[in-house]
C-alpha atoms as a PDB file:
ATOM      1  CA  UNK A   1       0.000   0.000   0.000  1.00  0.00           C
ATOM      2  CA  UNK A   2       3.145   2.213   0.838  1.00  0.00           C
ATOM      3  CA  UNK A   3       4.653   1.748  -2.215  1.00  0.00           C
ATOM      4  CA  UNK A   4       0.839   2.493  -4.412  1.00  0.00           C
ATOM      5  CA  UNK A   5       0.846   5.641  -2.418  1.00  0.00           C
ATOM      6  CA  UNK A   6       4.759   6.630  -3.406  1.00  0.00           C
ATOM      7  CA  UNK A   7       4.418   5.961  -6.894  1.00  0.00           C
ATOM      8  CA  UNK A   8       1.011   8.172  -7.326  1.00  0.00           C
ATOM      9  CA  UNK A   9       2.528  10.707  -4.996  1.00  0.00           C
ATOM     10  CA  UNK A  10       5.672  10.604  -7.659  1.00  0.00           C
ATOM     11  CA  UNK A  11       3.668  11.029 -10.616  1.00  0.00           C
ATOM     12  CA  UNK A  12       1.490  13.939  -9.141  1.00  0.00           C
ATOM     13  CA  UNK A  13       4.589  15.189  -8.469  1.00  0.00           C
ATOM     14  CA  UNK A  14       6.032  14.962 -12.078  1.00  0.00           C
ATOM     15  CA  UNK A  15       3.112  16.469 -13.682  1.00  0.00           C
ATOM     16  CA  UNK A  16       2.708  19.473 -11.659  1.00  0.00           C
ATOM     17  CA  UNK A  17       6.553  20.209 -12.239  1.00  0.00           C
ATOM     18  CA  UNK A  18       7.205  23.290 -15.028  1.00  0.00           C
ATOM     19  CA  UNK A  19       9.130  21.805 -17.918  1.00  0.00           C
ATOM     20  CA  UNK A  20      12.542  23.610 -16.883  1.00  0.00           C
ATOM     21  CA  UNK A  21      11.787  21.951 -12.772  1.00  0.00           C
ATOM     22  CA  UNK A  22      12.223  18.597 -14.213  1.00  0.00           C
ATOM     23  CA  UNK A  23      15.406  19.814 -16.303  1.00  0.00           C
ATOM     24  CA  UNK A  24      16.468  20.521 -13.710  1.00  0.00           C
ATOM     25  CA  UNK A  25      15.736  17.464 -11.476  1.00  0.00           C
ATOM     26  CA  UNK A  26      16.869  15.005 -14.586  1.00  0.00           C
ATOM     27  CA  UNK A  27      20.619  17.093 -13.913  1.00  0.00           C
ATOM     28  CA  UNK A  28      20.262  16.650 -10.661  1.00  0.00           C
ATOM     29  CA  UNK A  29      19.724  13.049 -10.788  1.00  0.00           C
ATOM     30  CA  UNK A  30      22.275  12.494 -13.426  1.00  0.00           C
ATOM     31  CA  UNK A  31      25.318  14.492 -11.310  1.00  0.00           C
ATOM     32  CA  UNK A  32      24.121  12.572  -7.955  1.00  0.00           C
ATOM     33  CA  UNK A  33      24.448   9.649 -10.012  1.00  0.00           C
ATOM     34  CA  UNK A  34      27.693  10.261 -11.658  1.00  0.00           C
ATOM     35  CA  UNK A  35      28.890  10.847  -8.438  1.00  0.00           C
ATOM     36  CA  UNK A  36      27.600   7.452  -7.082  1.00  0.00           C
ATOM     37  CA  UNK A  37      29.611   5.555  -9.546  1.00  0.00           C
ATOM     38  CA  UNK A  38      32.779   7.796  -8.898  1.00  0.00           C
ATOM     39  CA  UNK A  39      32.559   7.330  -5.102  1.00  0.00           C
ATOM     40  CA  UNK A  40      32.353   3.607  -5.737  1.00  0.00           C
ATOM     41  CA  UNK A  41      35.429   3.611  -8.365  1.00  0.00           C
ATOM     42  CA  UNK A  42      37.496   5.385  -5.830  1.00  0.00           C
ATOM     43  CA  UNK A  43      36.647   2.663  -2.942  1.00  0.00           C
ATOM     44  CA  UNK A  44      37.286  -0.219  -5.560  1.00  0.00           C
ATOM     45  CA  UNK A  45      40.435   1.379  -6.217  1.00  0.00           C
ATOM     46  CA  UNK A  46      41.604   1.832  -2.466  1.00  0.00           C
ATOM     47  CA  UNK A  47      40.417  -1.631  -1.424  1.00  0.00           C
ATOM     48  CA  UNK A  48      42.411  -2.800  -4.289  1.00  0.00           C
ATOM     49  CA  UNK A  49      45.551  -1.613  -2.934  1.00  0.00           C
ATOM     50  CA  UNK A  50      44.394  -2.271   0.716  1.00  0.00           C
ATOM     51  CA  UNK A  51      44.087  -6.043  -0.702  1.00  0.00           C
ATOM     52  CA  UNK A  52      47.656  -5.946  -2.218  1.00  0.00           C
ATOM     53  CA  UNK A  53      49.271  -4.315   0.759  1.00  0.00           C
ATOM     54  CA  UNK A  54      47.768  -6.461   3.249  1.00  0.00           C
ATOM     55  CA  UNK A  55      46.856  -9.868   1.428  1.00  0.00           C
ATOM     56  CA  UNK A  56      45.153 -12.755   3.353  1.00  0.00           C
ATOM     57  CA  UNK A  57      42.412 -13.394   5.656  1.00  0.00           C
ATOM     58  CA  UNK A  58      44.214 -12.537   8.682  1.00  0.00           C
ATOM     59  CA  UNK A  59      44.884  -8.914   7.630  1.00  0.00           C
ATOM     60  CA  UNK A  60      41.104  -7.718   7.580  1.00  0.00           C
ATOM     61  CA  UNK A  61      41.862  -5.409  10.457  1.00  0.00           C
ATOM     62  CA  UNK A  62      44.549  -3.412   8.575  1.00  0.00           C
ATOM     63  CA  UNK A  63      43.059  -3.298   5.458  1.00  0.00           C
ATOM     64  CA  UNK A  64      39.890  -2.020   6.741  1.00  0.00           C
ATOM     65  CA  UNK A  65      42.195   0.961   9.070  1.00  0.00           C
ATOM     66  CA  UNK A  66      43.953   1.323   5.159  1.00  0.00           C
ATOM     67  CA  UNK A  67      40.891   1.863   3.481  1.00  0.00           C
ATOM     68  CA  UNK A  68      39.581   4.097   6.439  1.00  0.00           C
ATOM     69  CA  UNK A  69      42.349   6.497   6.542  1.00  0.00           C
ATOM     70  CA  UNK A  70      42.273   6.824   2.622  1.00  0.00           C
ATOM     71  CA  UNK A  71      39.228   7.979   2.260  1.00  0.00           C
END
């Protein structure tokens, strides 16, 4: 029932919005986005090197306080 309510609250939404208002919430969606995948590509990348630095099961503790401090 949540969920009904959300996506009819959503489209009333979307219809009452002036043309440039969802211009400008596509570009706002599309930077948070972008920014999403960038934040992830950056922890890949860290863990990566966390994983190389400290390899094995027993190092979890490090890499985690590697990955922590490099963010």
């Amino acid at each position: 029932m949540f969920f009904l309510c959300a996506i009819i609250t959503g489209i009333v939404k979307a219809l009452s919005q002036t043309p440039e208002e969802q211009k400008e919430f596509l570009e706002n969606y599309r930077m948070e986005k972008k920014q999403r995948k960038e934040s992830k590509r950056l922890y890949r990348s860290i863990e990566s090197q966390a994983i190389a630095k400290y390899p094995g099961r027993a190092n979890y503790r490090k890499r985690k306080a590697y990955i922590d401090k490099h963010l």
